[in-house]
N, C-alpha and C. Protein backbone atom coordinates (compact mmCIF):
# COMPACT_ATOMS: atom_id res chain seq x y z
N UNK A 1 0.84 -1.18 0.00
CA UNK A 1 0.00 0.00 0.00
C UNK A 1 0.89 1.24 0.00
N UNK A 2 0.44 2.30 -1.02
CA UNK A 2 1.74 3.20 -1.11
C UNK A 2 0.85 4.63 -0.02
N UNK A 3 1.22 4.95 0.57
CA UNK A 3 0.83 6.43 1.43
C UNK A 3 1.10 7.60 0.75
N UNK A 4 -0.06 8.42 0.93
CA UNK A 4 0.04 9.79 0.34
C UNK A 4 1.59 10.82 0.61
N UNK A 5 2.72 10.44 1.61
CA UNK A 5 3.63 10.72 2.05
C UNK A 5 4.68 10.19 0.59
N UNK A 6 4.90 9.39 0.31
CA UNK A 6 4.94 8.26 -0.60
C UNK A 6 5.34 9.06 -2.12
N UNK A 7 3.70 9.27 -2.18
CA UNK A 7 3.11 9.62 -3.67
C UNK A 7 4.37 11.29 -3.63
N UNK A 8 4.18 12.01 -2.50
CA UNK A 8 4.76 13.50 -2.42
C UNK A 8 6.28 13.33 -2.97
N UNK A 9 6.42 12.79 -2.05
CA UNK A 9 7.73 12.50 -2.01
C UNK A 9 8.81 11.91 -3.51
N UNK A 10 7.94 11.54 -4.07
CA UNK A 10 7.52 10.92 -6.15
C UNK A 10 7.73 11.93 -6.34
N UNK A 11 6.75 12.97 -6.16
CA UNK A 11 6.67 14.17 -7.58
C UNK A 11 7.45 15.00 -7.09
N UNK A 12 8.21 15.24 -6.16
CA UNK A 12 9.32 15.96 -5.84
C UNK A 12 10.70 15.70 -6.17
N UNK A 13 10.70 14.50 -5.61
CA UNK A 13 12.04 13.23 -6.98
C UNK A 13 11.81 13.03 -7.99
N UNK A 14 10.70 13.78 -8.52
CA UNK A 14 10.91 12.78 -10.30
C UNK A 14 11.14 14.66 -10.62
N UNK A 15 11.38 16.07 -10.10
CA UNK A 15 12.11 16.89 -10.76
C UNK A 15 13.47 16.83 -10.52
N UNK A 16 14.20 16.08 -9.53
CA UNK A 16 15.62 16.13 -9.58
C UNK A 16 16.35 14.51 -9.77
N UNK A 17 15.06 13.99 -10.44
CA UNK A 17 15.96 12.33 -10.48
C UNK A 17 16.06 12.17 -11.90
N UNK A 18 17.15 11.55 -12.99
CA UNK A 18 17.14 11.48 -13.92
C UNK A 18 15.77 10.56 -14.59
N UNK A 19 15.59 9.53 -13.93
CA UNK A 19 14.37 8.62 -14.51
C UNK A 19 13.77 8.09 -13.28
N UNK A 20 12.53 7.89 -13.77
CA UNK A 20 11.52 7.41 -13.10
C UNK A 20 11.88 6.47 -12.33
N UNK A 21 12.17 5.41 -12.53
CA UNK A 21 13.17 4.46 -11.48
C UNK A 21 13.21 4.73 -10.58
N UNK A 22 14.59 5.43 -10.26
CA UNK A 22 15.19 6.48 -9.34
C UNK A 22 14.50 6.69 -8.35
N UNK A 23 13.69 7.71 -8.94
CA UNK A 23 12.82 8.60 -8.09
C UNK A 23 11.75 7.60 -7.21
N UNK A 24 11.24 6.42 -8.12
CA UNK A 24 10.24 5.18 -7.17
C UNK A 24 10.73 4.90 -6.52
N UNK A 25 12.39 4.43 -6.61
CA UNK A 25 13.22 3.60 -5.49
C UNK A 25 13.35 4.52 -4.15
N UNK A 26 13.63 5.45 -4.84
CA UNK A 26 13.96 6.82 -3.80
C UNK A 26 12.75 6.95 -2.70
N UNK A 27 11.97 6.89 -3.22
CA UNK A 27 10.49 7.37 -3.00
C UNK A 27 9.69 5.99 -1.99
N UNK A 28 10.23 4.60 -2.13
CA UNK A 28 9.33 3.24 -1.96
C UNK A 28 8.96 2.53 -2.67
N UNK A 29 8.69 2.85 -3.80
CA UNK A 29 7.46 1.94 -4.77
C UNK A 29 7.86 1.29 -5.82
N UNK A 30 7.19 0.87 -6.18
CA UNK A 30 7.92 -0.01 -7.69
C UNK A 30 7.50 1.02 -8.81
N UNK A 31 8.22 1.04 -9.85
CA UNK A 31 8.23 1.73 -11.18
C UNK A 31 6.99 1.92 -11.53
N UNK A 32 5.78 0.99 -11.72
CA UNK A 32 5.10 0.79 -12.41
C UNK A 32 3.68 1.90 -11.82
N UNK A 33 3.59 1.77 -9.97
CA UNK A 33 2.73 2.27 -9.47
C UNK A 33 3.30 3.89 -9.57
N UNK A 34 4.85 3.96 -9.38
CA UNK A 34 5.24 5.35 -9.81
C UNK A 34 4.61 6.06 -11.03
N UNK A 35 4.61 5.33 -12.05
CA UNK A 35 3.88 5.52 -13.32
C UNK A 35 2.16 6.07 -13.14
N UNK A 36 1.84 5.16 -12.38
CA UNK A 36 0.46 5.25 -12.34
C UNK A 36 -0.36 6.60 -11.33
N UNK A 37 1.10 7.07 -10.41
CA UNK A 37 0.49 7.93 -9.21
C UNK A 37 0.96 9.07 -10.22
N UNK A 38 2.05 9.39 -11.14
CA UNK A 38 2.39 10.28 -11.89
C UNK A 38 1.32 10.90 -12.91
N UNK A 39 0.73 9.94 -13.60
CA UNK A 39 -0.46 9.74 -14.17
C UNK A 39 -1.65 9.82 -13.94
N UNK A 40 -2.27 9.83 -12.89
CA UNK A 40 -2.90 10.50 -12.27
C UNK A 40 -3.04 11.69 -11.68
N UNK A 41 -2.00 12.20 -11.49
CA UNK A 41 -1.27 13.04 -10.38
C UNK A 41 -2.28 13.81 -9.67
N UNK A 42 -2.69 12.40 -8.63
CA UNK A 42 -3.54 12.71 -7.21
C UNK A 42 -3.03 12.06 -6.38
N UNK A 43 -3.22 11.93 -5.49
CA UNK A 43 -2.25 11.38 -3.94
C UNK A 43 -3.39 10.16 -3.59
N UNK A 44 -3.21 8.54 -3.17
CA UNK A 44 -4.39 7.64 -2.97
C UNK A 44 -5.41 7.78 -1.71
N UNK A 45 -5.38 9.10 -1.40
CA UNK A 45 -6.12 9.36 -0.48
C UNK A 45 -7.35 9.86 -0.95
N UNK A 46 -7.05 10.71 -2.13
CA UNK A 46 -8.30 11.18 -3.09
C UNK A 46 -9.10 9.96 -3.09
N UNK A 47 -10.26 10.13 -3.06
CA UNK A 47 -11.47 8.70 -3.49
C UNK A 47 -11.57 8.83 -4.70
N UNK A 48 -12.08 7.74 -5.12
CA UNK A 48 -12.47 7.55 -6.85
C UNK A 48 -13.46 8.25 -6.96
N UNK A 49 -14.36 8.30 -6.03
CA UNK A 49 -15.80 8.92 -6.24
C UNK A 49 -15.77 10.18 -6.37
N UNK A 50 -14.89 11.45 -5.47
CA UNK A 50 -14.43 12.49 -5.45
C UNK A 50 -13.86 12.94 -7.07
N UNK A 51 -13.10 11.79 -7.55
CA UNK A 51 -12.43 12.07 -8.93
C UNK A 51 -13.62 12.63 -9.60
N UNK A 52 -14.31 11.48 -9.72
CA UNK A 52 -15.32 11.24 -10.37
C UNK A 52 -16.07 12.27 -10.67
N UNK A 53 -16.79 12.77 -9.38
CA UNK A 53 -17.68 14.05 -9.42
C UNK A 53 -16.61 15.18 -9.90
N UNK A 54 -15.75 15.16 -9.78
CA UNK A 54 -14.81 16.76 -10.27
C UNK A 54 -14.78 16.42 -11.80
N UNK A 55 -14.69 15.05 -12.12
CA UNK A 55 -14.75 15.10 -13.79
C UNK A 55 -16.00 15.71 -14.48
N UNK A 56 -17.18 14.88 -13.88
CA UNK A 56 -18.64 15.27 -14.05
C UNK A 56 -18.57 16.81 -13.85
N UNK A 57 -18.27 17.40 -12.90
CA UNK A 57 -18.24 18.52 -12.74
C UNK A 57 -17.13 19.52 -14.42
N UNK A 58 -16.20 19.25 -14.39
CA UNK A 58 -15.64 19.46 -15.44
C UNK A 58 -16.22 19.09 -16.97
N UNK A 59 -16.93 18.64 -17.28
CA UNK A 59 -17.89 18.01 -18.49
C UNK A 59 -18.67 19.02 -18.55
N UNK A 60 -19.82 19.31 -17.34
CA UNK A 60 -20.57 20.20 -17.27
C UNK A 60 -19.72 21.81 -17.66
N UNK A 61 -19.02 21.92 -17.16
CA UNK A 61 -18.11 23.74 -17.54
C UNK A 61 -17.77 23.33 -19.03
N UNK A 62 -17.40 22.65 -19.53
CA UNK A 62 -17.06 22.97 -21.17
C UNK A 62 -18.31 23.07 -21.41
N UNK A 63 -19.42 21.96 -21.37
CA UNK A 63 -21.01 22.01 -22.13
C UNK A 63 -21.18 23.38 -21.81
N UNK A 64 -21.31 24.12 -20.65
CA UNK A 64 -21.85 25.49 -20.99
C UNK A 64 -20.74 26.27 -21.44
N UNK A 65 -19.91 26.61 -21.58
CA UNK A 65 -18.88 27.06 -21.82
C UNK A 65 -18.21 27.96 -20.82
N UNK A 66 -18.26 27.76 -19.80
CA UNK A 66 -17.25 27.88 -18.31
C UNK A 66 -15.66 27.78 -18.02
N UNK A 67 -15.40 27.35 -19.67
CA UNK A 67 -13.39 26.65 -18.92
C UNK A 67 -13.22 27.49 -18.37
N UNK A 68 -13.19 29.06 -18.03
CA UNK A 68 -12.54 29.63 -17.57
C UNK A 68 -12.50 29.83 -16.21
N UNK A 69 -13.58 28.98 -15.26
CA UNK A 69 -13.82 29.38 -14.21
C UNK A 69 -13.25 27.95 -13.22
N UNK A 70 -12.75 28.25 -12.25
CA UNK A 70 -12.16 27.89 -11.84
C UNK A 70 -13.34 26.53 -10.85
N UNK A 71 -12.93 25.10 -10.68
CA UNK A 71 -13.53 24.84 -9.56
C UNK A 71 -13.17 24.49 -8.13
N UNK A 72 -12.37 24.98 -8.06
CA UNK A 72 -12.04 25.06 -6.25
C UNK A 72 -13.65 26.26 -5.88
N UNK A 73 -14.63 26.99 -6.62
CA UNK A 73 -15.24 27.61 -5.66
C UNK A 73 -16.59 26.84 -5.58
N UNK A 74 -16.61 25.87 -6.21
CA UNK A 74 -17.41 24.74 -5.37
C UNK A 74 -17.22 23.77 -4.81
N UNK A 75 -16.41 23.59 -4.42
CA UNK A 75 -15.49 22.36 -3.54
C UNK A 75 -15.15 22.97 -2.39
């Protein structure tokens, strides 16, 4: 189980580590979940469901045409 401590500690090593590797080993994790927390780039504390609704939420601002507004002011 990788901890949100974990995941930080990744995206802070993967600007001063030459490759991804590195920075997982550095960090705890194996390459692959490094890949996957990078790729995401949310920490596993976020819920899926939380994702979820911010996507839904994001769908809705393009359909009306909103990109520009930010949503941290409904969250």
């Amino acid at each position: 189980m990788v901890t949100d401590t974990q995941v930080r500690r990744l995206m802070k090593l993967m600007k001063t580590e030459k490759t991804l590797a590195r920075a997982a080993a550095k960090a705890g994790m194996d390459e692959k979940t490094a890949r996957k927390y990078r790729d995401l780039g949310r920490v596993p504390s976020v819920s899926s469901a939380c994702a979820e609704r911010v996507a839904s939420v994001s769908w809705a601002f393009k359909a009306f045409g909103l990109v520009g507004v930010s949503l941290a002011y409904f969250f």
